[in-house]
C-alpha atoms as a PDB file:
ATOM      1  CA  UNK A   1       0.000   0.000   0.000  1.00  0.00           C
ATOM      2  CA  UNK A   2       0.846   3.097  -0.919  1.00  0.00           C
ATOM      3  CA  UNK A   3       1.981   6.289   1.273  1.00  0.00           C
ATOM      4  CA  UNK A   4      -1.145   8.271  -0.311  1.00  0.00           C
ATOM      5  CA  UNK A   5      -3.386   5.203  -0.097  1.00  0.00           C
ATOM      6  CA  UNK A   6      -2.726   4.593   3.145  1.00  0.00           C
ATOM      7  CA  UNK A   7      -3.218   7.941   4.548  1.00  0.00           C
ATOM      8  CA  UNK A   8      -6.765   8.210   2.404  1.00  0.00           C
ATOM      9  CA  UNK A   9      -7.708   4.975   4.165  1.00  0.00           C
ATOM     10  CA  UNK A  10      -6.732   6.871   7.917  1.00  0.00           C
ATOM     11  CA  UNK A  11      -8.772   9.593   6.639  1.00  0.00           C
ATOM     12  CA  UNK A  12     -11.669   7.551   5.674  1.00  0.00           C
ATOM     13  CA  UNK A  13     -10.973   5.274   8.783  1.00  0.00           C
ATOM     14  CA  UNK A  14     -11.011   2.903   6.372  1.00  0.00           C
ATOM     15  CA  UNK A  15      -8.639  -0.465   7.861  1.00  0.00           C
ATOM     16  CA  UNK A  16      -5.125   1.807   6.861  1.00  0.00           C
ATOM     17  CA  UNK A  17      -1.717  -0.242   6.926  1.00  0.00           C
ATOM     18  CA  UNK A  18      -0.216   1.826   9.561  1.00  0.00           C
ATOM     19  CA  UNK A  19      -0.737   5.278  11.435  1.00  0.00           C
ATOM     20  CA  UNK A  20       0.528   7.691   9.327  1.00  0.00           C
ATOM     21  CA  UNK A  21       3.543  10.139  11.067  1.00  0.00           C
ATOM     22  CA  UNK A  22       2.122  13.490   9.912  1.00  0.00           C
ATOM     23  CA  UNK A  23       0.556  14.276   6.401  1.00  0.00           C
ATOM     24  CA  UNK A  24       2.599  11.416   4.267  1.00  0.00           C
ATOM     25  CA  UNK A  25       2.505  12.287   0.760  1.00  0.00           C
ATOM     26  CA  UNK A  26       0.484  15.567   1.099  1.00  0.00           C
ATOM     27  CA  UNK A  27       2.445  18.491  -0.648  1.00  0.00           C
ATOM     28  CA  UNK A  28       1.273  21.809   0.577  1.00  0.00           C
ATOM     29  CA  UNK A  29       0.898  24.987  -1.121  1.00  0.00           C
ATOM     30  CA  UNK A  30       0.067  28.708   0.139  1.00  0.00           C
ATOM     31  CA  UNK A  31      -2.059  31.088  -1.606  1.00  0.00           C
ATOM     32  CA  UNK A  32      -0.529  34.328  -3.401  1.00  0.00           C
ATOM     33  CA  UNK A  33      -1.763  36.480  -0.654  1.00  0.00           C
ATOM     34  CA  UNK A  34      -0.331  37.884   2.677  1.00  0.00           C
ATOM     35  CA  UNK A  35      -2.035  36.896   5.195  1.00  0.00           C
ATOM     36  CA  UNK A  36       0.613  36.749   7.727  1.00  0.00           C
ATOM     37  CA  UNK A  37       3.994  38.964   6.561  1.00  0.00           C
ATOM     38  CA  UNK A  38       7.225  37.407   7.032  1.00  0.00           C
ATOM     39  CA  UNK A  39       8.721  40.292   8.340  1.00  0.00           C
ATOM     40  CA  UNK A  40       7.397  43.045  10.046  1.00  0.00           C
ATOM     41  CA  UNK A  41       4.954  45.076   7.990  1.00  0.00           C
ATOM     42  CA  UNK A  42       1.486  45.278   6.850  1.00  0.00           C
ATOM     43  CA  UNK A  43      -0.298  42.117   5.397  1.00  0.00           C
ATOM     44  CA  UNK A  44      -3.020  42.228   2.737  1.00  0.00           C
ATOM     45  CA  UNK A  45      -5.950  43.689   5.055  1.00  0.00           C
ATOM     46  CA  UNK A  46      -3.663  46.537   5.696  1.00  0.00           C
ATOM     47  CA  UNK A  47      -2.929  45.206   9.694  1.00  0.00           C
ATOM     48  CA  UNK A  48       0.715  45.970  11.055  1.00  0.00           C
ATOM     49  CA  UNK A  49       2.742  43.006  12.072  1.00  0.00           C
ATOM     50  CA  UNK A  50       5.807  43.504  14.333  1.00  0.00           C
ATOM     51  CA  UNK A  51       9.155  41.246  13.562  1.00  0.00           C
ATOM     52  CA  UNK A  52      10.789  39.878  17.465  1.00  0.00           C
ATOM     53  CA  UNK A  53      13.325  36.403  15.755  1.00  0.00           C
ATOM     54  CA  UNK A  54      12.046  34.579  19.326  1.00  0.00           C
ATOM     55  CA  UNK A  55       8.218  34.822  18.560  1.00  0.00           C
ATOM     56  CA  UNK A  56       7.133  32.012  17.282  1.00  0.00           C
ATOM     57  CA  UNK A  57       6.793  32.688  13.825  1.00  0.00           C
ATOM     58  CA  UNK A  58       8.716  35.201  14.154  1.00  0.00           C
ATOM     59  CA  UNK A  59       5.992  38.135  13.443  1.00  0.00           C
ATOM     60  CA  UNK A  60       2.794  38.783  15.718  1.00  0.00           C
ATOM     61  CA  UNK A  61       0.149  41.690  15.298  1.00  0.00           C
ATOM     62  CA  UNK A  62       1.352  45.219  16.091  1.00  0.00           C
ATOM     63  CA  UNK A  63      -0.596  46.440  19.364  1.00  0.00           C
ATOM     64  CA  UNK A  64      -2.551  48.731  17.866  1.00  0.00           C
ATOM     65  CA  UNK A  65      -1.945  48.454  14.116  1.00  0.00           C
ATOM     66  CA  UNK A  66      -5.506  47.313  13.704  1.00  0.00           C
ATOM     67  CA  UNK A  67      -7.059  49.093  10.811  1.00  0.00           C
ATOM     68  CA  UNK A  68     -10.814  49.059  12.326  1.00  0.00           C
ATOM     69  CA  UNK A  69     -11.719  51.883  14.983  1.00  0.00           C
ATOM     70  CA  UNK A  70     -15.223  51.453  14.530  1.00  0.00           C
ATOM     71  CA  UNK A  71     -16.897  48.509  13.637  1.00  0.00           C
ATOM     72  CA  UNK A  72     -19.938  50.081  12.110  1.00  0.00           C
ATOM     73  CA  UNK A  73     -18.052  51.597   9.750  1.00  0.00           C
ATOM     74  CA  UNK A  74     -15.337  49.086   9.209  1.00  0.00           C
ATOM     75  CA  UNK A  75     -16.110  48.838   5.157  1.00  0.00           C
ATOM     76  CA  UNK A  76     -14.537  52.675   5.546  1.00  0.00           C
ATOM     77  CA  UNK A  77     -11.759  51.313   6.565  1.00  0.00           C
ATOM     78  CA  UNK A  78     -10.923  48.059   5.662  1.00  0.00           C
ATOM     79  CA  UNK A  79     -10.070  46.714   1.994  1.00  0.00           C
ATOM     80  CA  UNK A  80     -10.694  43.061   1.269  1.00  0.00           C
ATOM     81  CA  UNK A  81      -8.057  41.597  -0.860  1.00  0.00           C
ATOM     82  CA  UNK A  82      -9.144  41.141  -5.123  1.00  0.00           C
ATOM     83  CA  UNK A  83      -9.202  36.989  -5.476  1.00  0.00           C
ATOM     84  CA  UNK A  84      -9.317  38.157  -9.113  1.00  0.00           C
ATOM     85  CA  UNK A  85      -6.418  40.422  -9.014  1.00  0.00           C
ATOM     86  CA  UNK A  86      -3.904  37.769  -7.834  1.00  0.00           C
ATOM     87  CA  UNK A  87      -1.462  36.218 -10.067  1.00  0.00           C
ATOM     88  CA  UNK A  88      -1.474  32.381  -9.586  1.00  0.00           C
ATOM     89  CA  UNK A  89       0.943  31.425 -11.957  1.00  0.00           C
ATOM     90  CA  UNK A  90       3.848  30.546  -9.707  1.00  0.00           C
ATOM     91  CA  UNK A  91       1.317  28.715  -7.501  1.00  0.00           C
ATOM     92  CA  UNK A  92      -0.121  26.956 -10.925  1.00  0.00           C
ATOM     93  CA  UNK A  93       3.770  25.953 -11.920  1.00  0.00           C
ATOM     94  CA  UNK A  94       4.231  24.448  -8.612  1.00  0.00           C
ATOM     95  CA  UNK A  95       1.051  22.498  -8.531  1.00  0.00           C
ATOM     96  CA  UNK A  96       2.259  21.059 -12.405  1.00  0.00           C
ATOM     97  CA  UNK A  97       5.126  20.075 -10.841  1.00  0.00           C
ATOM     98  CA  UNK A  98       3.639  17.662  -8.056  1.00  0.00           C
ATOM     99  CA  UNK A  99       2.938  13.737  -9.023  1.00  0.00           C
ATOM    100  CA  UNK A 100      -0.333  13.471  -8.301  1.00  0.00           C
ATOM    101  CA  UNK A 101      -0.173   9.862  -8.918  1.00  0.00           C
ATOM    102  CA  UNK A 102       1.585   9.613  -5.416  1.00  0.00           C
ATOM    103  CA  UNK A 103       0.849  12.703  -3.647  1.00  0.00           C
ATOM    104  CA  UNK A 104      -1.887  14.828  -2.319  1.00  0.00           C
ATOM    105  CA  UNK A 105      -2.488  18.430  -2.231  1.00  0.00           C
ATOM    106  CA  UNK A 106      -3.431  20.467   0.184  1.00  0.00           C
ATOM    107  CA  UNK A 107      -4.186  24.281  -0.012  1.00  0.00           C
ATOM    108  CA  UNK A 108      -2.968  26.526   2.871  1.00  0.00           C
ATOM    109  CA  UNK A 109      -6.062  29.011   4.236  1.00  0.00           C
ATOM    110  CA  UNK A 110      -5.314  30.736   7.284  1.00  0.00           C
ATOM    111  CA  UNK A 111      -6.504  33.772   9.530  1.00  0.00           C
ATOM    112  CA  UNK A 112     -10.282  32.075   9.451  1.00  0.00           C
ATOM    113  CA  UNK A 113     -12.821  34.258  10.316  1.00  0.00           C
ATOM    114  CA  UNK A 114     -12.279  34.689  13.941  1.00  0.00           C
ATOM    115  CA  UNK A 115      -8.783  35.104  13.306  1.00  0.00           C
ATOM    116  CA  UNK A 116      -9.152  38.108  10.682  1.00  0.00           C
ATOM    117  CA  UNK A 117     -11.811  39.768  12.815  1.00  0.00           C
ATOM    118  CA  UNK A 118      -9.228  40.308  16.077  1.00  0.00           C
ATOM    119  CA  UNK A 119      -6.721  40.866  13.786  1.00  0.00           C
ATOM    120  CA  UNK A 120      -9.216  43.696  11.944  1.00  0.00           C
ATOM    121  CA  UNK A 121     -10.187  45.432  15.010  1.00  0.00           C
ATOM    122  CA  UNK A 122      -7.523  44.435  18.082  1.00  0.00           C
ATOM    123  CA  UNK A 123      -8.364  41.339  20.273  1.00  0.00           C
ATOM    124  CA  UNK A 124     -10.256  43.093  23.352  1.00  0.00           C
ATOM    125  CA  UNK A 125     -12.495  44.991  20.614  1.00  0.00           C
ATOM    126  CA  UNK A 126     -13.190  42.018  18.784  1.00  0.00           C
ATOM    127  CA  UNK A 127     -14.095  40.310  21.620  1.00  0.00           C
ATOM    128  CA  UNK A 128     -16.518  42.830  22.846  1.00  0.00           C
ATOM    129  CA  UNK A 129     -18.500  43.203  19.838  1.00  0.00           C
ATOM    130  CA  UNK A 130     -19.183  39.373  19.185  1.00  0.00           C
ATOM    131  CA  UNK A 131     -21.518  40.450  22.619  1.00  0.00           C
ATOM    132  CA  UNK A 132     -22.093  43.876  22.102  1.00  0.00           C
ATOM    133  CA  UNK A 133     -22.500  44.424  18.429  1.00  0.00           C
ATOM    134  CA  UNK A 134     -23.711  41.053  16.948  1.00  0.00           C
ATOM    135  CA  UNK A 135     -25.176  42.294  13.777  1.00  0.00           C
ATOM    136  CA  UNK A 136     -22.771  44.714  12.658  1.00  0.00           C
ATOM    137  CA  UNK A 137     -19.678  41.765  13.758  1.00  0.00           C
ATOM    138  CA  UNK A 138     -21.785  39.275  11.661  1.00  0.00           C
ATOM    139  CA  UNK A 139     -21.840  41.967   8.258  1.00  0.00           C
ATOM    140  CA  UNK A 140     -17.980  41.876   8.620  1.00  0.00           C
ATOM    141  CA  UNK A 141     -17.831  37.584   8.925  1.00  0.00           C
ATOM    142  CA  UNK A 142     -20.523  37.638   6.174  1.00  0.00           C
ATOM    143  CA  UNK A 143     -17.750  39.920   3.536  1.00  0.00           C
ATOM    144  CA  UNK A 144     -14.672  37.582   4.864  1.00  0.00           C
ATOM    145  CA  UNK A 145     -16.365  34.024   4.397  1.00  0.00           C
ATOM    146  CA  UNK A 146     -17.227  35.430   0.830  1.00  0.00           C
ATOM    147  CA  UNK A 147     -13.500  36.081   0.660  1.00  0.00           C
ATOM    148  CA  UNK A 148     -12.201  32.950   1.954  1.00  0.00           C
ATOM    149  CA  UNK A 149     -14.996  31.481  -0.109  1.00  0.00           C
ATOM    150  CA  UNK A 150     -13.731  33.096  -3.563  1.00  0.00           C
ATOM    151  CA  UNK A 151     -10.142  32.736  -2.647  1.00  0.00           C
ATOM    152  CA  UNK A 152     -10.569  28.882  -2.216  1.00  0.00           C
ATOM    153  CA  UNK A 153     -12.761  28.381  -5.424  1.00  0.00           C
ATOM    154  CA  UNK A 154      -8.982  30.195  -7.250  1.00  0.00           C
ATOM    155  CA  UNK A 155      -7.145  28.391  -5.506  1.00  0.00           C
ATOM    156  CA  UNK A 156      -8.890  25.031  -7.040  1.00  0.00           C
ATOM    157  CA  UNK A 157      -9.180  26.354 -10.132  1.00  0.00           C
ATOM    158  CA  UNK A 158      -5.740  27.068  -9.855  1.00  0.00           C
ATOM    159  CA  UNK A 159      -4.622  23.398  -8.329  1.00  0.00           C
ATOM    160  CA  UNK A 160      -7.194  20.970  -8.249  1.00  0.00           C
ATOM    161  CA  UNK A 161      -7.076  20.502  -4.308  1.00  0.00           C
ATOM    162  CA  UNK A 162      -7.795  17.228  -2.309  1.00  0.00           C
ATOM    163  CA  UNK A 163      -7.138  19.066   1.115  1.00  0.00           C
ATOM    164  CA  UNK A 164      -7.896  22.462   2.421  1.00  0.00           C
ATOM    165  CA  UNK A 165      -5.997  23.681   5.358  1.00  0.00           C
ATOM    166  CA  UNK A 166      -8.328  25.955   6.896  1.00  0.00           C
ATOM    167  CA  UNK A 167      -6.814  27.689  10.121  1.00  0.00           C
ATOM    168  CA  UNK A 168      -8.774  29.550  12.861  1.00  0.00           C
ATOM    169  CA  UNK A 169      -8.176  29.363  16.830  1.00  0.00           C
ATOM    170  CA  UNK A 170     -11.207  29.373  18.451  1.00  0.00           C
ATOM    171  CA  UNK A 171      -9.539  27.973  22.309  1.00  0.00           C
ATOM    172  CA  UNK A 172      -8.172  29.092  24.744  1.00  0.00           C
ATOM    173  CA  UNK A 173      -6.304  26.363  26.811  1.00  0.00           C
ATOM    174  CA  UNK A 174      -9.344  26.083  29.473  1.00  0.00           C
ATOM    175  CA  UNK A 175     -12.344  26.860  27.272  1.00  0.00           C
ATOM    176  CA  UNK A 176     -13.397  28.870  23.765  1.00  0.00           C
ATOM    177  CA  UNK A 177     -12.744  32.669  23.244  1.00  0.00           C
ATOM    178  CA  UNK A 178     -16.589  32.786  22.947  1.00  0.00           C
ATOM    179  CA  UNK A 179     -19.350  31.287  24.205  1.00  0.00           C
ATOM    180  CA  UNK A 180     -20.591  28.364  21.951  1.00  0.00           C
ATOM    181  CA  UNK A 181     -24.186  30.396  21.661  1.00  0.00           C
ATOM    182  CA  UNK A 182     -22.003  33.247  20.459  1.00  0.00           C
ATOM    183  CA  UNK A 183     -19.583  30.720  18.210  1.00  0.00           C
ATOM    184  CA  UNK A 184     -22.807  29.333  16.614  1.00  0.00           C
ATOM    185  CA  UNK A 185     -24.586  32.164  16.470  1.00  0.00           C
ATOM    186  CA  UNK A 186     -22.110  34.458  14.281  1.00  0.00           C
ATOM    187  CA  UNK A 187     -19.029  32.016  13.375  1.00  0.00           C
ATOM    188  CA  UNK A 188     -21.297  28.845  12.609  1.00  0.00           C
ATOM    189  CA  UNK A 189     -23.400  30.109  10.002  1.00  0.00           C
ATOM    190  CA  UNK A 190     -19.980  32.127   7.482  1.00  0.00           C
ATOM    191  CA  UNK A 191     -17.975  28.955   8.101  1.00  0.00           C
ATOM    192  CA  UNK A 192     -20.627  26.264   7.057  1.00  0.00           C
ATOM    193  CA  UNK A 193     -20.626  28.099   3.817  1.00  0.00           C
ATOM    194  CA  UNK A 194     -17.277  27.946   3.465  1.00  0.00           C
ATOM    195  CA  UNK A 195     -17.202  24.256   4.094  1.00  0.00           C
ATOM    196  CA  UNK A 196     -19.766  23.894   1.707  1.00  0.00           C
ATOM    197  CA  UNK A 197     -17.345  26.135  -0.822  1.00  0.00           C
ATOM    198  CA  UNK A 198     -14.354  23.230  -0.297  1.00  0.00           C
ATOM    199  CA  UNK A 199     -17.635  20.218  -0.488  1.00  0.00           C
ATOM    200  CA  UNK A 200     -18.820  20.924  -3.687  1.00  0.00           C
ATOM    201  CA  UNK A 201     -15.605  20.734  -5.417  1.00  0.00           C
ATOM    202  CA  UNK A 202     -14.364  17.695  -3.481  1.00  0.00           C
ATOM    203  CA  UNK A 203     -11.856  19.074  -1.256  1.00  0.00           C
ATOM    204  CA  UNK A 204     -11.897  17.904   2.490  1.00  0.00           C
ATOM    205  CA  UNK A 205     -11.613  20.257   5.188  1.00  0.00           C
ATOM    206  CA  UNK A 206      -9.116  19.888   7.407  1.00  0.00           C
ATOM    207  CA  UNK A 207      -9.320  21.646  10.117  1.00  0.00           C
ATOM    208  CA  UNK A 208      -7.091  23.529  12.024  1.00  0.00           C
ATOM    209  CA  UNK A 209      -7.718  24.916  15.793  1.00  0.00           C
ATOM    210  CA  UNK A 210      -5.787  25.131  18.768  1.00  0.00           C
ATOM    211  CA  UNK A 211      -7.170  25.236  22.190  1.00  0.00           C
ATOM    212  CA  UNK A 212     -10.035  23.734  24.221  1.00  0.00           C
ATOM    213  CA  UNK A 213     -12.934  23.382  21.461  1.00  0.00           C
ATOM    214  CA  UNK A 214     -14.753  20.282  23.214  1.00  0.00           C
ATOM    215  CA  UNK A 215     -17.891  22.326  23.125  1.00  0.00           C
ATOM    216  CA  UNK A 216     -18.213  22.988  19.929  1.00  0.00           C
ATOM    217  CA  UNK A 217     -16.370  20.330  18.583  1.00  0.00           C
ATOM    218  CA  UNK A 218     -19.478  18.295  17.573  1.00  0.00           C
ATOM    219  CA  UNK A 219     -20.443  21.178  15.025  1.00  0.00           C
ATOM    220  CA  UNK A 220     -17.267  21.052  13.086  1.00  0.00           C
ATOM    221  CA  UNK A 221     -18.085  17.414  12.830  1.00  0.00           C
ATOM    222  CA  UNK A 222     -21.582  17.936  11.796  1.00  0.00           C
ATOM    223  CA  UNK A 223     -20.238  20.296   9.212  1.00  0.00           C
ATOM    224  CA  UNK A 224     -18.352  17.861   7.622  1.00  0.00           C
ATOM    225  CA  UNK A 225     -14.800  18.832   8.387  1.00  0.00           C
ATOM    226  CA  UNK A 226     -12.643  15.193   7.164  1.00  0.00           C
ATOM    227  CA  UNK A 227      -9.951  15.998   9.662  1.00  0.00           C
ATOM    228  CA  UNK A 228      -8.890  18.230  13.128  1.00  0.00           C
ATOM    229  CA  UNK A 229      -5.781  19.291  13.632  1.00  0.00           C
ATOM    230  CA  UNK A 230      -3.215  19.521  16.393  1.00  0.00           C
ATOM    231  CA  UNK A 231      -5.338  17.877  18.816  1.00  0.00           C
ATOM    232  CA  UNK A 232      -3.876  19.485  21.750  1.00  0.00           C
ATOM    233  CA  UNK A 233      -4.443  17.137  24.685  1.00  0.00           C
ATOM    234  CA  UNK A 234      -5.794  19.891  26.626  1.00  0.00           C
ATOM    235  CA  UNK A 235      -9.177  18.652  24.910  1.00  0.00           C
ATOM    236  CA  UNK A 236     -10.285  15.200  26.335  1.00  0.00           C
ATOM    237  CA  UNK A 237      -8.960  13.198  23.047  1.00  0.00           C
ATOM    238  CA  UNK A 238     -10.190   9.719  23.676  1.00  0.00           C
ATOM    239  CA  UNK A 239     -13.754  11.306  24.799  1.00  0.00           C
ATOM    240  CA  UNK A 240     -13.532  12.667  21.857  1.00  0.00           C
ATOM    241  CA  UNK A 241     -12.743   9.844  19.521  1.00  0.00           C
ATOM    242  CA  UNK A 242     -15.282   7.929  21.272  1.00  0.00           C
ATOM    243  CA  UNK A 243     -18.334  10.317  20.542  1.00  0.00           C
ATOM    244  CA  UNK A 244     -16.930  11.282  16.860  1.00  0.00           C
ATOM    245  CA  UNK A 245     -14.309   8.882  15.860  1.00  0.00           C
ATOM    246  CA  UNK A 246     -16.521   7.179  13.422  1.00  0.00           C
ATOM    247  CA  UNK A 247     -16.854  10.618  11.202  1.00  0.00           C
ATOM    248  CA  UNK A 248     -13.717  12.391  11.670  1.00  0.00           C
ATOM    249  CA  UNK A 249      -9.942  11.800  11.687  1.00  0.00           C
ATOM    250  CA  UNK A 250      -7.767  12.957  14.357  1.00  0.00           C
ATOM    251  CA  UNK A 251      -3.872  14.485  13.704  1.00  0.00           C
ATOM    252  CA  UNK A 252      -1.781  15.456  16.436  1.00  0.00           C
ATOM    253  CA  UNK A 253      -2.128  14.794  19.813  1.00  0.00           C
ATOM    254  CA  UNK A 254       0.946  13.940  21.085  1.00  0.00           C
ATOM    255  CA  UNK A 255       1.609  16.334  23.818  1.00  0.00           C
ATOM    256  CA  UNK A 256       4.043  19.411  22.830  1.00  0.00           C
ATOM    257  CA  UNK A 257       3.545  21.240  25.795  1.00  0.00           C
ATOM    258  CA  UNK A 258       4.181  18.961  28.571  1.00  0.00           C
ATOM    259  CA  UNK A 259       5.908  15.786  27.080  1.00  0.00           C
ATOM    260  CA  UNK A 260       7.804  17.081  23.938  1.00  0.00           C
ATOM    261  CA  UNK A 261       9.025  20.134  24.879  1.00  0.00           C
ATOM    262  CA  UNK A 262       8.974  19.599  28.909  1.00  0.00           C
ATOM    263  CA  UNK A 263      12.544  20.597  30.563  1.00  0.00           C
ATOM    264  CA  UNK A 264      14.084  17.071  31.117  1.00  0.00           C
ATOM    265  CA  UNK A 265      12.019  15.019  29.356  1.00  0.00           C
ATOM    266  CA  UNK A 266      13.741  11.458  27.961  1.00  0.00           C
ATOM    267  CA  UNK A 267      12.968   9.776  24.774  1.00  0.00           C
ATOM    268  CA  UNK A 268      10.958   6.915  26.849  1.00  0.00           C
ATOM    269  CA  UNK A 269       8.996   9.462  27.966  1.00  0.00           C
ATOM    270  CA  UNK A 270       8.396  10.290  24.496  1.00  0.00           C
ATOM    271  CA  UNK A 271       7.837   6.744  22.983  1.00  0.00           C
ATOM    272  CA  UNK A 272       5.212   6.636  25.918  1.00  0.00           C
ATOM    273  CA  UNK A 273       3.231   9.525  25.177  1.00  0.00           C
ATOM    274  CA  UNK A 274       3.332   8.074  21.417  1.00  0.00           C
ATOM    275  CA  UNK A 275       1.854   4.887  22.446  1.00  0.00           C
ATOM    276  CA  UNK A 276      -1.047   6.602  24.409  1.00  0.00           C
ATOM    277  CA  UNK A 277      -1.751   8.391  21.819  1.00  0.00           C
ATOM    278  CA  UNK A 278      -2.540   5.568  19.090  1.00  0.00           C
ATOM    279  CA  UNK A 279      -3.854   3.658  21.728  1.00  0.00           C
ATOM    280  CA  UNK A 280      -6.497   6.698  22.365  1.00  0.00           C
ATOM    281  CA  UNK A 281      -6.779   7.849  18.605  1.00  0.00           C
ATOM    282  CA  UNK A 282      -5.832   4.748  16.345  1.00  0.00           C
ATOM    283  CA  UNK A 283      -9.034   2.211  16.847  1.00  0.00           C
ATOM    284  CA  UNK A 284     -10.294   1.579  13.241  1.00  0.00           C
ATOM    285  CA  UNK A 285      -8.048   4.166  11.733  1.00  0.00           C
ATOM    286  CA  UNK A 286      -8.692   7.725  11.542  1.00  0.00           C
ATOM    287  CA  UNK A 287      -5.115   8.981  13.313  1.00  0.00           C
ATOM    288  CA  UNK A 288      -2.661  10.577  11.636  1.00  0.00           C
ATOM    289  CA  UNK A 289       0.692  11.330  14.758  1.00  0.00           C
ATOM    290  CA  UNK A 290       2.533  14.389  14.977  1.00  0.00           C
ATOM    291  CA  UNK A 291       2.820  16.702  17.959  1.00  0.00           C
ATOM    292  CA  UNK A 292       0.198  18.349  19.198  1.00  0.00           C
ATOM    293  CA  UNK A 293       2.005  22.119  18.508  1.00  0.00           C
ATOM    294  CA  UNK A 294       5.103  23.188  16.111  1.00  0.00           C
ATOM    295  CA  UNK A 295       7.758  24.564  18.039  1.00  0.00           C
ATOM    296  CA  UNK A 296      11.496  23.536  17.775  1.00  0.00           C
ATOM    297  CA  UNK A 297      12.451  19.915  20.089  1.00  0.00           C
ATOM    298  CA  UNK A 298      15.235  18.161  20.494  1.00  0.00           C
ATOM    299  CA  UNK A 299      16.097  16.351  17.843  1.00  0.00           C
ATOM    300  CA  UNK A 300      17.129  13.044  19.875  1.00  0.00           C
ATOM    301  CA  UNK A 301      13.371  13.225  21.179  1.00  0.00           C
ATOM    302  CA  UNK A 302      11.652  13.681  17.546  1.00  0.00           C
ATOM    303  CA  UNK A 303      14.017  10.600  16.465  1.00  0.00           C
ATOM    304  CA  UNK A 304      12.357   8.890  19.205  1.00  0.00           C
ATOM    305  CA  UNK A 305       9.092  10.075  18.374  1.00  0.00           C
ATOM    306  CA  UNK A 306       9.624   8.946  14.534  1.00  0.00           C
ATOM    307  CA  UNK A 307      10.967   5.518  15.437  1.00  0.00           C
ATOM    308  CA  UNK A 308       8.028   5.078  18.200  1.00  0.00           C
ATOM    309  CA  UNK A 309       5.386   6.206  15.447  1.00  0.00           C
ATOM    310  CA  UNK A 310       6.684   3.951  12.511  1.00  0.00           C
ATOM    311  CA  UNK A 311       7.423   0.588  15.278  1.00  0.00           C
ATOM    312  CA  UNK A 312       3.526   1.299  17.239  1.00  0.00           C
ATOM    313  CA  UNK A 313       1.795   2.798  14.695  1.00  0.00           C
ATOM    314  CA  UNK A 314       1.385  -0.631  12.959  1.00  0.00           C
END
């Protein structure tokens, strides 16, 4: 069995060979638009980003250099990127280039909606008017889902897509940003139609959030996302994979924050926490391993992570 096969079959919890370490065979490209700047400066909704090398990423929103002062008015003052200005052809070359007899590939969408509307008006603001202002905050997640919705129909028309990475952070690590009335209320209803953007021309969703989403995790399901990713284990994973595991893979898991990247930690340690993790996630398929953040480790413990995942995971 393939690399691809296999990882289609973990996908479709379909009896794969073995559990997959990370996306095997899935060749990712990015959009030609600036969501995030690699260096300090403005990105393509006009908000500044500061450069520090130690952040992780490297940039991080500039406090303050949030174009939106007042929310009412924020079509005054913000400009949604042109999806038809863009010039895909370096994204089109790349996509040629890929064998698509052996590899999958997956477009790169990130900022979601919650994401672009802190980053539009500051995170205090933003989280203020999800309460305060609920009709004028859903006008603004109404104009970036029809973004997100034409950028992703260019992107596939671009390269024909079998994945969409679609990134938003809806967690905290004890609970959401936002109450799930408020998530479903105003961040439900934008991202279902972009979900049904990627379902109609065959791409599955996989979906990225960080943080404590238990509570709403049963909508993303019901909304067809194919995959979740990075699992962080501050969510009750094998609760989870009990109530859903029959409709939705699982990647991640394996604990960044307190195994992986732990002061002192030792590569049995590591092969543990691997174990645990298949053991939770792996019945019938449906687990792809990886850590559950991406931050720099040792590289003695991701060898012993690798060899753990490819020895366990079959």
């Amino acid at each position: 069995m393939s690399p691809k096969e296999n990882l289609l079959r973990t996908i479709a919890r379909d009896q794969p060979a073995w559990v997959p370490n990370g996306l095997e065979s899935v060749v990712t490209l990015g959009p030609p638009v600036v969501e995030r700047p690699g260096a300090a400066g403005y990105d393509a909704f006009g908000v500044h980003w500061s450069y520090d090398p130690a952040a992780e990423g490297g940039t991080y929103p500039t406090r303050g250099g949030h174009p939106v002062t007042d929310l009412r008015r924020w079509r005054e003052q913000v400009t949604i990127p042109d999806v038809a200005a863009l010039d895909w052809s370096a994204v089109r070359g790349r996509g040629l280039a890929i064998d698509r007899e052996t590899h999958l590939v997956q477009g790169f969408v990130e900022m979601g909606l919650f994401e672009r509307a802190y980053l539009l008006l500051g995170m205090e603001e933003a989280l203020m008017a999800f309460v305060g202002e609920p009709e004028a905050m859903a006008d603004l997640l109404g104009a970036l889902a029809d973004y997100k919705i034409a950028l992703i129909s260019a992107f596939d028309d671009a390269v024909p897509l079998d994945l969409l990475w679609y990134g938003d952070d809806w967690g905290t690590q004890t609970d959401l940003f936002v109450s799930p009335a408020v998530w479903r209320a105003l961040l439900r209803p934008p991202l279902a139609r972009i979900y049904a953007c990627a379902h109609e021309r065959g791409i599955l969703v996989n979906q990225h959030s960080c943080g404590r989403i238990e509570r709403i995790f049963g909508d993303i399901v019901a909304l067809g996302a194919a995959l979740w990713n990075p699992c962080q284990p501050c969510n009750d994973l094998a609760a989870l994979k009990l109530a859903y595991g029959d409709r939705i893979a699982f990647h991640g898991g394996i604990d960044s924050q307190f195994v992986l990247d732990r002061p002192g930690v030792t590569p049995d340690e590591v092969r543990a926490e691997v174990r645990r993790r298949i053991d939770e996630l792996g019945a019938g398929g449906g687990y792809i391993a990886g850590p559950s953040h991406g931050v720099p480790y040792d590289p003695d413990l991701i060898a012993a992570m690798n060899d753990e995942i490819a020895a366990y995971g079959r």
